[in-house]
PDB file of N, CA and C in Angstrom:
ATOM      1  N   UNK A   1      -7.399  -4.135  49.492  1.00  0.00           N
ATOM      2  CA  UNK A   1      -8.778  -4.554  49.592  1.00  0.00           C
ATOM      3  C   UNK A   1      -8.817  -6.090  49.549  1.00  0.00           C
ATOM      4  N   UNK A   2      -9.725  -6.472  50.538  1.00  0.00           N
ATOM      5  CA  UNK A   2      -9.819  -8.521  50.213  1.00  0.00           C
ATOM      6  C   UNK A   2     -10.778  -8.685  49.053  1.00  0.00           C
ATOM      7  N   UNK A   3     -10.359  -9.979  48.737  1.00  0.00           N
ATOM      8  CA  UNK A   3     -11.172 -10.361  48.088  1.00  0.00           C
ATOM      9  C   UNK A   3     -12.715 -10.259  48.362  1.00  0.00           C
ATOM     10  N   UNK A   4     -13.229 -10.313  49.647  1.00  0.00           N
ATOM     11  CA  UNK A   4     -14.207 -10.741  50.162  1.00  0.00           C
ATOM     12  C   UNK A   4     -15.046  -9.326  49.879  1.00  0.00           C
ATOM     13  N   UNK A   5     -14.505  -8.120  50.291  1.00  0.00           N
ATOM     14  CA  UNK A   5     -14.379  -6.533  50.057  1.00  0.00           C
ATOM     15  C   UNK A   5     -15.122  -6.599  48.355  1.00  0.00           C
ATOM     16  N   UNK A   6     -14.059  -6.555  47.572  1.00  0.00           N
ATOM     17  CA  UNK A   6     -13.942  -6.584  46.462  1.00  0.00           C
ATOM     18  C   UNK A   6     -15.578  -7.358  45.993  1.00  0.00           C
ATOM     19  N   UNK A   7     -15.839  -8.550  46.492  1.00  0.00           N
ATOM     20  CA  UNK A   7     -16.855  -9.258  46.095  1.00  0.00           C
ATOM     21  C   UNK A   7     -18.427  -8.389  46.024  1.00  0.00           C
ATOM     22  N   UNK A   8     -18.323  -7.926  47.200  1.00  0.00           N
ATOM     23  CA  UNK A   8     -19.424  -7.206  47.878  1.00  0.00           C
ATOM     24  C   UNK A   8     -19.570  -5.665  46.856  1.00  0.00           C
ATOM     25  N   UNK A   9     -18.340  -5.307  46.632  1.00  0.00           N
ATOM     26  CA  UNK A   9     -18.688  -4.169  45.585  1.00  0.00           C
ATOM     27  C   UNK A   9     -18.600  -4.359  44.123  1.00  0.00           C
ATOM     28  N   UNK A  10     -18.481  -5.361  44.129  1.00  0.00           N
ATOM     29  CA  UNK A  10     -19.279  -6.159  42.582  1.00  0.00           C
ATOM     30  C   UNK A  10     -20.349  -5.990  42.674  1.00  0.00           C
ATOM     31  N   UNK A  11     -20.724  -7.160  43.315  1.00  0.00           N
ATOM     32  CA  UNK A  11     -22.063  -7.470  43.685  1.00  0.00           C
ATOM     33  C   UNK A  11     -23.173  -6.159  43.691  1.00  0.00           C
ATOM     34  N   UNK A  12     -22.687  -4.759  44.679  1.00  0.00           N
ATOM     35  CA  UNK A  12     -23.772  -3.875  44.449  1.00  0.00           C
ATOM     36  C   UNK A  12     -23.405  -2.740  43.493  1.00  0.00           C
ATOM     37  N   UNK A  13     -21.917  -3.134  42.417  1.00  0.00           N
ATOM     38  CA  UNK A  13     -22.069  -2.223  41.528  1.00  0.00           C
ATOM     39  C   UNK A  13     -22.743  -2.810  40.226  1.00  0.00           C
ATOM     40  N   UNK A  14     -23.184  -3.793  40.583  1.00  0.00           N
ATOM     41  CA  UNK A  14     -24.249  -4.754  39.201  1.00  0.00           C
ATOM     42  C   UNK A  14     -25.029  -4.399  39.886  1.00  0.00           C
ATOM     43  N   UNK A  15     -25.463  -3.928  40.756  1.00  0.00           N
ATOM     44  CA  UNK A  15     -27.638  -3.727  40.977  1.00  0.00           C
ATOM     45  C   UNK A  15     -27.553  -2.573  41.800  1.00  0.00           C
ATOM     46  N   UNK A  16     -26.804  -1.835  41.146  1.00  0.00           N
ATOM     47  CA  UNK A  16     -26.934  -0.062  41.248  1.00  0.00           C
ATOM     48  C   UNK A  16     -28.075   0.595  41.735  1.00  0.00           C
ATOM     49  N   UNK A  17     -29.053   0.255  40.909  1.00  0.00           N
ATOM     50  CA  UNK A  17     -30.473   0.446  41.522  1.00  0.00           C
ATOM     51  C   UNK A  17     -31.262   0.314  42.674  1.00  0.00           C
ATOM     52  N   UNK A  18     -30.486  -0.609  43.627  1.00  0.00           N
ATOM     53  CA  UNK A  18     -31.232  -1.418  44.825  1.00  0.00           C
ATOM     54  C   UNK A  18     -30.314  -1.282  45.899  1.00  0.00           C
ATOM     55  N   UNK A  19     -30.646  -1.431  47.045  1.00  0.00           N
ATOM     56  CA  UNK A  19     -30.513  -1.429  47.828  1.00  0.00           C
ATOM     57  C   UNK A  19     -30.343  -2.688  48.808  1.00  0.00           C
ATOM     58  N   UNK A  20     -29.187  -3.120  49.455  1.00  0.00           N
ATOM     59  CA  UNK A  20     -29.601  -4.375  50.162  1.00  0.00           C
ATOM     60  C   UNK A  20     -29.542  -4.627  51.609  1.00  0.00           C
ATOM     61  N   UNK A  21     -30.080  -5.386  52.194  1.00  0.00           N
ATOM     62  CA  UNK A  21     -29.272  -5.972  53.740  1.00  0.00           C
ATOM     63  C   UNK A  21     -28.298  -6.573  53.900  1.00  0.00           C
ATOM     64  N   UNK A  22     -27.802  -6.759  54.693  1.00  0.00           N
ATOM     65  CA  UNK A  22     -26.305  -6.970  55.291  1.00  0.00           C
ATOM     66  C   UNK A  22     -26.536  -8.663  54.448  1.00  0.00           C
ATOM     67  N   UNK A  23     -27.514  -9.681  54.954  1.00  0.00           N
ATOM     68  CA  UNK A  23     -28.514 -10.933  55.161  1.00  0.00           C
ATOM     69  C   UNK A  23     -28.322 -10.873  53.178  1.00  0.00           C
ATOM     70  N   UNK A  24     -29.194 -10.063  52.746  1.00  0.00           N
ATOM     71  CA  UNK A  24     -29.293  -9.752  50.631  1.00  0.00           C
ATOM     72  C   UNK A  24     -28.149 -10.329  50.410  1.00  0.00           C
ATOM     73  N   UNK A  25     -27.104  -9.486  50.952  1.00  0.00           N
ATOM     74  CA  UNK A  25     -25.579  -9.160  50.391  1.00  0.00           C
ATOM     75  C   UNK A  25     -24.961 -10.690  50.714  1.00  0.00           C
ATOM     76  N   UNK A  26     -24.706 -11.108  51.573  1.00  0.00           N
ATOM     77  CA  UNK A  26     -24.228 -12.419  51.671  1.00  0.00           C
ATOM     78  C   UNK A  26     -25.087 -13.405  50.722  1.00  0.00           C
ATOM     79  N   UNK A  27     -26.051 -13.301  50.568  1.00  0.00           N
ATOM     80  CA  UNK A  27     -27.241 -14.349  49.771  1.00  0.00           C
ATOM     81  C   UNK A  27     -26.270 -14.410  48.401  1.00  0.00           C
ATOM     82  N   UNK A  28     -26.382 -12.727  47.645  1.00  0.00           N
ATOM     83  CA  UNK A  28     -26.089 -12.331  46.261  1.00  0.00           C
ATOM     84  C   UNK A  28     -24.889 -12.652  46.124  1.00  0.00           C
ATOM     85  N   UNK A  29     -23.345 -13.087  46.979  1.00  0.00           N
ATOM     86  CA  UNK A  29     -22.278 -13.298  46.793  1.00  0.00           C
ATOM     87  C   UNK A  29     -21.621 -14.311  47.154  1.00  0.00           C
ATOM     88  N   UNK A  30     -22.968 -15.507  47.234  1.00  0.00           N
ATOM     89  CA  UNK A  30     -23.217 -16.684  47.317  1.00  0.00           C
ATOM     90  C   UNK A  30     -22.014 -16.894  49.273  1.00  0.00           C
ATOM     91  N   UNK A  31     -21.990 -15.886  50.080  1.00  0.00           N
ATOM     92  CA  UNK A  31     -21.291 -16.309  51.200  1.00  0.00           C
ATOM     93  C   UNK A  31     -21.517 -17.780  51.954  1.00  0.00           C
ATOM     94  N   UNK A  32     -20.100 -18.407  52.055  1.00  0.00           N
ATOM     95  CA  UNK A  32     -20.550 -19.827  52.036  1.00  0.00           C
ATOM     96  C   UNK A  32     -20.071 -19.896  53.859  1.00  0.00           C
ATOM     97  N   UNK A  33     -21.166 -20.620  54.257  1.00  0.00           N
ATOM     98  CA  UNK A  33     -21.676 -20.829  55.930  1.00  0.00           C
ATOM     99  C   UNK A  33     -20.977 -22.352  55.855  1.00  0.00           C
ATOM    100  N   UNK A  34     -20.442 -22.993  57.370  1.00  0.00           N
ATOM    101  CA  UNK A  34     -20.571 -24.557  56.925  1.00  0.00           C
ATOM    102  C   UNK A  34     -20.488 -24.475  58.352  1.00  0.00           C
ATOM    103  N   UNK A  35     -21.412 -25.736  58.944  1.00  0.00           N
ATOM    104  CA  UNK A  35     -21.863 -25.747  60.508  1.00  0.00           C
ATOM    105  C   UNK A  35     -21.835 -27.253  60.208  1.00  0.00           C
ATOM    106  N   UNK A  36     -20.893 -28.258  59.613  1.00  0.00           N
ATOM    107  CA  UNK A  36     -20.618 -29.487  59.732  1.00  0.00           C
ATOM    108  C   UNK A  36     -20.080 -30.339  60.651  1.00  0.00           C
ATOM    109  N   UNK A  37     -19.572 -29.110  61.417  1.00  0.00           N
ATOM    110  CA  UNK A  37     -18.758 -30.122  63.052  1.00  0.00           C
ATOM    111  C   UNK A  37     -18.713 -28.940  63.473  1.00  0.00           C
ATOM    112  N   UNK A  38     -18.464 -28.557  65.153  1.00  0.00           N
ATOM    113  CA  UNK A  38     -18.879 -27.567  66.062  1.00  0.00           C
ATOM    114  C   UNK A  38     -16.947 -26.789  65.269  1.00  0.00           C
ATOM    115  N   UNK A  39     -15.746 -26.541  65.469  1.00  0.00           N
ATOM    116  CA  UNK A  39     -14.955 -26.115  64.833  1.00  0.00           C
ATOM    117  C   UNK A  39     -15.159 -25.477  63.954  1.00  0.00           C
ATOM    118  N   UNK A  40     -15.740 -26.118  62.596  1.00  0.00           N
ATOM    119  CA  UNK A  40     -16.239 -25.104  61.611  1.00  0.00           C
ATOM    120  C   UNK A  40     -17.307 -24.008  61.797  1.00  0.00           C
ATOM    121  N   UNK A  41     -18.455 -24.771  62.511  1.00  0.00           N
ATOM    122  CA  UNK A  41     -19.494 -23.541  63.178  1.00  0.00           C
ATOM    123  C   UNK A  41     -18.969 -22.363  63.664  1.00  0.00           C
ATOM    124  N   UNK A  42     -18.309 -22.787  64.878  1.00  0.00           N
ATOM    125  CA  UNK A  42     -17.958 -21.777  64.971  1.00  0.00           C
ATOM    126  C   UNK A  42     -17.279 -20.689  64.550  1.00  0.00           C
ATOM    127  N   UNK A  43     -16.353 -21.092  63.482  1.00  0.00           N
ATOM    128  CA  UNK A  43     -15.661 -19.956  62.631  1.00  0.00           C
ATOM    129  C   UNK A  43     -16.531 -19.433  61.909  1.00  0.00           C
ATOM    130  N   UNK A  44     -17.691 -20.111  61.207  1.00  0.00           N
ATOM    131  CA  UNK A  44     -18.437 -19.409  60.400  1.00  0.00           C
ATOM    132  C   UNK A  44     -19.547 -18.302  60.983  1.00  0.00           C
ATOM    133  N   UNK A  45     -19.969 -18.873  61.922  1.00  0.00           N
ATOM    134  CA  UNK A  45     -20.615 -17.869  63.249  1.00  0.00           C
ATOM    135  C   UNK A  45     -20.019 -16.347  63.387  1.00  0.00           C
ATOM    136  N   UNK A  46     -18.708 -16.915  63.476  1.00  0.00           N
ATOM    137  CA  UNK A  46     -17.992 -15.253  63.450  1.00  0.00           C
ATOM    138  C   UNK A  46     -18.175 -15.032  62.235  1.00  0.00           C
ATOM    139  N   UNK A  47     -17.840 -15.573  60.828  1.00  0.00           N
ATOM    140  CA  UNK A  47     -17.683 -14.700  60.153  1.00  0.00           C
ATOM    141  C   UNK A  47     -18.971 -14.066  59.330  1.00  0.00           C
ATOM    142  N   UNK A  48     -20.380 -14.823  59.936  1.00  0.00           N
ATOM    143  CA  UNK A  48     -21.380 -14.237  59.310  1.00  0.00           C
ATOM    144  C   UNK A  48     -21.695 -13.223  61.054  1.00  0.00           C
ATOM    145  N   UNK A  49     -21.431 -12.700  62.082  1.00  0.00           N
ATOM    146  CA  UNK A  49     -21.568 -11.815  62.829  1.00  0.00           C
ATOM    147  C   UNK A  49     -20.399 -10.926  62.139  1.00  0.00           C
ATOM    148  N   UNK A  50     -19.072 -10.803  61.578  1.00  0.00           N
ATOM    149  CA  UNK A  50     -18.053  -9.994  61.332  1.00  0.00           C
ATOM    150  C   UNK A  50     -18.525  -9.335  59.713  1.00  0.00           C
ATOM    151  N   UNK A  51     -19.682  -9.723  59.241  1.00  0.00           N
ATOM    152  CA  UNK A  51     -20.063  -9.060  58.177  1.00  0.00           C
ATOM    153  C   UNK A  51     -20.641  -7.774  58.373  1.00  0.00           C
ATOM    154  N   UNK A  52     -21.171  -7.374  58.935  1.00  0.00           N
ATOM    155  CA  UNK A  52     -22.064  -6.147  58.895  1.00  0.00           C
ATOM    156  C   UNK A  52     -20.779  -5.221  59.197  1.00  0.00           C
ATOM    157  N   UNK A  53     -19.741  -5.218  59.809  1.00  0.00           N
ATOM    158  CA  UNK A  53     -18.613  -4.682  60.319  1.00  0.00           C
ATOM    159  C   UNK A  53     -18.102  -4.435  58.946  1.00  0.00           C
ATOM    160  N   UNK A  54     -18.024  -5.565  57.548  1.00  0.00           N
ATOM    161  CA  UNK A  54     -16.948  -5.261  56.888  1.00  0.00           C
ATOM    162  C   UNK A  54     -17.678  -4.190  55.910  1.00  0.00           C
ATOM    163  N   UNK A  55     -18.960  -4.474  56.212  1.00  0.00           N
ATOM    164  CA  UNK A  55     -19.822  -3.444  55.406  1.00  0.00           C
ATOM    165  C   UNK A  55     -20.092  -2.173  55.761  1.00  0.00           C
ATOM    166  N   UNK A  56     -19.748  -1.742  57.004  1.00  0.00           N
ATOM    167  CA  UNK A  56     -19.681  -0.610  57.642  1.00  0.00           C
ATOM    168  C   UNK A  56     -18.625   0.167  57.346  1.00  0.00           C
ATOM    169  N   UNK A  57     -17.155  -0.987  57.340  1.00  0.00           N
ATOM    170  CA  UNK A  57     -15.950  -0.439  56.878  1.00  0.00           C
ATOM    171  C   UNK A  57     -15.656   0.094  55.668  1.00  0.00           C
ATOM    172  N   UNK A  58     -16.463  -0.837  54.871  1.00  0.00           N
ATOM    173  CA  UNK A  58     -16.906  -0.112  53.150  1.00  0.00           C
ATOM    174  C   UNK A  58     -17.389   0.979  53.003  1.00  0.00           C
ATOM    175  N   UNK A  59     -18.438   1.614  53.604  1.00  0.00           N
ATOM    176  CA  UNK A  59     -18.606   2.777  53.585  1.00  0.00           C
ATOM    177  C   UNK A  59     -18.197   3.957  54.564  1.00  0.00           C
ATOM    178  N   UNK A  60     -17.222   3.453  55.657  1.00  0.00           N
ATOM    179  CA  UNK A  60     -16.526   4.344  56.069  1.00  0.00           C
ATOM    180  C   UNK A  60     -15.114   4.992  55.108  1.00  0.00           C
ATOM    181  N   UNK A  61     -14.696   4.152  54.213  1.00  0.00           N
ATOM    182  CA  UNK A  61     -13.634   4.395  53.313  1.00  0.00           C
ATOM    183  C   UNK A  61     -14.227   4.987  52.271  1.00  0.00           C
ATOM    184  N   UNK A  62     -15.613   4.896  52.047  1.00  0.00           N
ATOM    185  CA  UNK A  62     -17.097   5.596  51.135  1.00  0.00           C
ATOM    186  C   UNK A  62     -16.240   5.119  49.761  1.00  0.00           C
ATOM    187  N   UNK A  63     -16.450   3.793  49.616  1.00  0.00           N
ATOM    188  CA  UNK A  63     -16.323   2.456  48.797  1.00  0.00           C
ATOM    189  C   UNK A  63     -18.272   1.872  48.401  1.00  0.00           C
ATOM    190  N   UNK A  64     -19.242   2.188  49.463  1.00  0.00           N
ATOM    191  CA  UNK A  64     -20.015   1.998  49.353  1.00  0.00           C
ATOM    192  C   UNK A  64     -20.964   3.404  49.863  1.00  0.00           C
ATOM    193  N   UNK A  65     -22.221   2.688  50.274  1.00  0.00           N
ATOM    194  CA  UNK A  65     -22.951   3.753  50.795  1.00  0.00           C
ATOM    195  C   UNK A  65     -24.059   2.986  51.596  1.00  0.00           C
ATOM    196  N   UNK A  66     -24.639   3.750  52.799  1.00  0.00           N
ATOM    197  CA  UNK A  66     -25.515   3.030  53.523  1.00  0.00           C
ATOM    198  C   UNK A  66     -26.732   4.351  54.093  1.00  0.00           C
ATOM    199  N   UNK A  67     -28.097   3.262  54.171  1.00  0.00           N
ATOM    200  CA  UNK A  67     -29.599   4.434  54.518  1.00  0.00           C
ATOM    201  C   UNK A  67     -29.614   3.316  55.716  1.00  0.00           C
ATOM    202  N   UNK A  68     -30.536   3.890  56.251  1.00  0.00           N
ATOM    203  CA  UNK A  68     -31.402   3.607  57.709  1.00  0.00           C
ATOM    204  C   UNK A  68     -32.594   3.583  57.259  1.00  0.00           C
ATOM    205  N   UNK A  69     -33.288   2.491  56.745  1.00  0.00           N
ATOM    206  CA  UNK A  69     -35.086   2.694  57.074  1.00  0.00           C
ATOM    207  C   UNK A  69     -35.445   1.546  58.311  1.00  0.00           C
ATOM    208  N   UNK A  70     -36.256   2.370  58.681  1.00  0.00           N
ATOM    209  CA  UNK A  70     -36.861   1.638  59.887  1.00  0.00           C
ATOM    210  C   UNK A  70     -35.772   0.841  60.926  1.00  0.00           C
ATOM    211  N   UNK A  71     -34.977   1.387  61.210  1.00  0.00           N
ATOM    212  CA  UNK A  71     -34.278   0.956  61.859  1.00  0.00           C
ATOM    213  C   UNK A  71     -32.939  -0.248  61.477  1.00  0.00           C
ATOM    214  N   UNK A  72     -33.196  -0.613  60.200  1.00  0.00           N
ATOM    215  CA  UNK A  72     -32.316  -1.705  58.962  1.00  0.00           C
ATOM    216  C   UNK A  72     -31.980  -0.915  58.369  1.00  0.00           C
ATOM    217  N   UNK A  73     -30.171  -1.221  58.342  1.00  0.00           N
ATOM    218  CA  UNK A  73     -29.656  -0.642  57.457  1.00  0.00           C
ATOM    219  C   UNK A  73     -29.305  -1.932  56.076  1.00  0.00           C
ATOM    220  N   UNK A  74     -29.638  -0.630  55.222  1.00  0.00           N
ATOM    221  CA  UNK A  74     -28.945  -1.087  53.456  1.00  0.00           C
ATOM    222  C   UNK A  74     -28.196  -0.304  52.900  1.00  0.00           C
ATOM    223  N   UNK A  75     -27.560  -1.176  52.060  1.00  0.00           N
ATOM    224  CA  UNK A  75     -26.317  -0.571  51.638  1.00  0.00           C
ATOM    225  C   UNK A  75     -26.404  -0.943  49.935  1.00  0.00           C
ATOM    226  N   UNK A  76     -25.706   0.056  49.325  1.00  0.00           N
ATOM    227  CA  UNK A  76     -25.927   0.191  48.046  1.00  0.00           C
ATOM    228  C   UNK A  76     -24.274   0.653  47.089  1.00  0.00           C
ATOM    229  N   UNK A  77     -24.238   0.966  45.735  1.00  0.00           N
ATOM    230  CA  UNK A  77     -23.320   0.964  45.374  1.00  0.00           C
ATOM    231  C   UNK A  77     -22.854   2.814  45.685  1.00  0.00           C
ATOM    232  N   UNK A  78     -21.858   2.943  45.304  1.00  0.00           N
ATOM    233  CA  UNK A  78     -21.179   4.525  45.796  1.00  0.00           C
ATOM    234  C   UNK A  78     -21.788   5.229  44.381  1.00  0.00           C
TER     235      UNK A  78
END
């Protein structure tokens, strides 16, 4: 498991109760963006598009768990 993995199921095994967005989840695990010169942008570009993927992968290994309302998915602890 990465670290990055690992972070994310911290994060929603402390707020058990709730439910988040892909958008929540990066907020709550402080995911750090840096668009300081076009090089860095762009890596970070991917890696905030390669999130919803790693969160999908989390609950395909059912590490996590994910609902559909209204068309947004959230994801929560297992």
């Amino acid at each position: 498991m990465t670290e990055l993995e690992s972070r994310i199921i911290t994060f929603l095994g402390k707020n058990r109760t709730q439910a988040f967005t892909s958008n929540e989840i990066m907020d709550g695990i402080n995911f750090q963006t840096d668009f300081s010169n076009i090089v860095v942008a762009i890596l970070s570009g991917l890696s905030v598009l390669g999130f919803p993927t790693i969160l999908k992968d989390l609950v395909t290994k059912g590490k996590i768990r994910t609902n559909i309302i209204q068309g947004q998915y959230y994801f929560m602890a297992k």
